[in-house]
Protein backbone atom coordinates (compact mmCIF):
# COMPACT_ATOMS: atom_id res chain seq x y z
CA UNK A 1 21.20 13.85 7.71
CA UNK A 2 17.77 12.75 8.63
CA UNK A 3 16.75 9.90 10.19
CA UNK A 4 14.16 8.40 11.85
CA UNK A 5 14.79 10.15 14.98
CA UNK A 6 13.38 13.08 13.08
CA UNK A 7 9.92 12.00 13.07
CA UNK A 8 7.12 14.58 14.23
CA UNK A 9 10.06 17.47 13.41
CA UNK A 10 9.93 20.40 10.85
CA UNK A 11 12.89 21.00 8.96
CA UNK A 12 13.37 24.39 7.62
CA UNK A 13 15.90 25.53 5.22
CA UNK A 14 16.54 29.60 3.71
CA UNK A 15 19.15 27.65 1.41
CA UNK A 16 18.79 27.53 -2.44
CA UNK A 17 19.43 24.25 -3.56
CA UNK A 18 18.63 22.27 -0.21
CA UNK A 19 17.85 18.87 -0.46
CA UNK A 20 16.36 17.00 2.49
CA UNK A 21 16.83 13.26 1.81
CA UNK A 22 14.31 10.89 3.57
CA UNK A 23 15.40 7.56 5.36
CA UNK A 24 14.18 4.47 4.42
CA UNK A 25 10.22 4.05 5.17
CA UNK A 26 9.10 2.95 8.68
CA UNK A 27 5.35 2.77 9.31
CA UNK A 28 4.64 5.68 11.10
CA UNK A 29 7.08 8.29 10.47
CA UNK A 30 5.89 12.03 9.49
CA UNK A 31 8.41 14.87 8.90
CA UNK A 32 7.52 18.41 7.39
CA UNK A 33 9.67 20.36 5.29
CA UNK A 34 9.48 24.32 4.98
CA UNK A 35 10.84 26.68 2.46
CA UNK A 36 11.47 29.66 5.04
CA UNK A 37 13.90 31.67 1.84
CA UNK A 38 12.40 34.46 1.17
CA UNK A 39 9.86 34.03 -2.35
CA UNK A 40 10.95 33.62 -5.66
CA UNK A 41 15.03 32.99 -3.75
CA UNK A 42 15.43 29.23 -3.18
CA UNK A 43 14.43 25.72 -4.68
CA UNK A 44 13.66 23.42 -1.58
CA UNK A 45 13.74 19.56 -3.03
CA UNK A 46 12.68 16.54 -0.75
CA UNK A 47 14.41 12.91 -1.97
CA UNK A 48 13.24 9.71 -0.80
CA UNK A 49 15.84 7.25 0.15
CA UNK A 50 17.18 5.25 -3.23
CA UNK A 51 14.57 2.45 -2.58
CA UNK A 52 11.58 4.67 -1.37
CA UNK A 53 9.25 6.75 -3.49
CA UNK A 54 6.92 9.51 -2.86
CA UNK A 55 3.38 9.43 -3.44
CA UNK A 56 1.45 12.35 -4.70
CA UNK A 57 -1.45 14.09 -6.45
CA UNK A 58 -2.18 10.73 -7.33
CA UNK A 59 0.54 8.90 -8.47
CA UNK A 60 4.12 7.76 -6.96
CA UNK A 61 7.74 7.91 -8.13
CA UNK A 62 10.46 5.76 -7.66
CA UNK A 63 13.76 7.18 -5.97
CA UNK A 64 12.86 10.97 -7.60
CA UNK A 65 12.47 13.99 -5.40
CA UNK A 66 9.56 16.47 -4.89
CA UNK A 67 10.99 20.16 -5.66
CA UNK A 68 9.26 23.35 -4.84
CA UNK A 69 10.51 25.46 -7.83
CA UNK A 70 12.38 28.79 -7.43
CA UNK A 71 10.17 30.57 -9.84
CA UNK A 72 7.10 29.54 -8.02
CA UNK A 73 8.39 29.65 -4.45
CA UNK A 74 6.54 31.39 -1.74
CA UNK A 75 8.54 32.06 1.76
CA UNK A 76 6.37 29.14 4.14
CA UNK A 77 5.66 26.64 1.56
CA UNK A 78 5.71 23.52 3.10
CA UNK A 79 5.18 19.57 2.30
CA UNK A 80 4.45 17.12 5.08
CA UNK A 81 5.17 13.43 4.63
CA UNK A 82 4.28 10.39 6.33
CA UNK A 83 5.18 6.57 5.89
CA UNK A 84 1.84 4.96 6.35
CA UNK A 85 2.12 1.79 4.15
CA UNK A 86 5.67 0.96 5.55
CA UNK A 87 7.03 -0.61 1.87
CA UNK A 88 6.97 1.84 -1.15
CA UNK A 89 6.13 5.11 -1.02
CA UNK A 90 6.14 8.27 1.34
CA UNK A 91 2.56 9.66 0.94
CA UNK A 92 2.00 14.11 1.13
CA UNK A 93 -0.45 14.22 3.74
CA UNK A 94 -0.01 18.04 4.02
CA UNK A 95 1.49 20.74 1.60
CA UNK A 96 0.83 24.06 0.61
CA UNK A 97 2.43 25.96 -2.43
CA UNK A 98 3.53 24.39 -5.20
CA UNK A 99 5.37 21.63 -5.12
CA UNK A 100 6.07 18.36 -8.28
CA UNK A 101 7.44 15.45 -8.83
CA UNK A 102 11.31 15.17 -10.62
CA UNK A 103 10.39 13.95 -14.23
């Protein structure tokens, strides 16, 4: 489980099918996630807590995750998130591979 406590960490997971799911927003809070499974092996999904969203390449969802697809998957890709407006969204600061929203 992560909390709060986890801000300024990296997770990493080799899993297929991990899902890292965010706590609730506090201003302030930044947490990077890396796919460390080798490419092409393991879908690495990031879900905001149930009244959270994430906001990226320029829009925001509403409790739906941000996957970084199996078939796409490179061994390092990573997404880093921070809580800087503290009400509705987690915002990608940082990311590299490919990574969308859940439809």
């Amino acid at each position: 489980v992560i909390t709060t406590t986890d801000s300024g960490k990296t997770i990493t997971s080799t899993l297929d099918g991990f899902v890292a799911t965010l706590p609730a927003i506090a201003i302030g809070n930044t947490i990077t996630f890396v796919n460390m499974a080798d490419s092409g092996t393991a879908v690495f999904s990031v879900s905001p807590n149930a009244s959270d969203g994430i906001t990226y390449a320029g829009s925001s969802t509403n409790n739906k995750d941000i996957i970084n697809a199996k078939a796409t998957a490179k061994k390092g890709d990573f997404i880093t998130l921070a809580s800087l407006d503290g009400t509705a969204a987690w915002q990608v600061v940082g990311v590299r591979g490919i990574w969308s929203k859940e439809a």
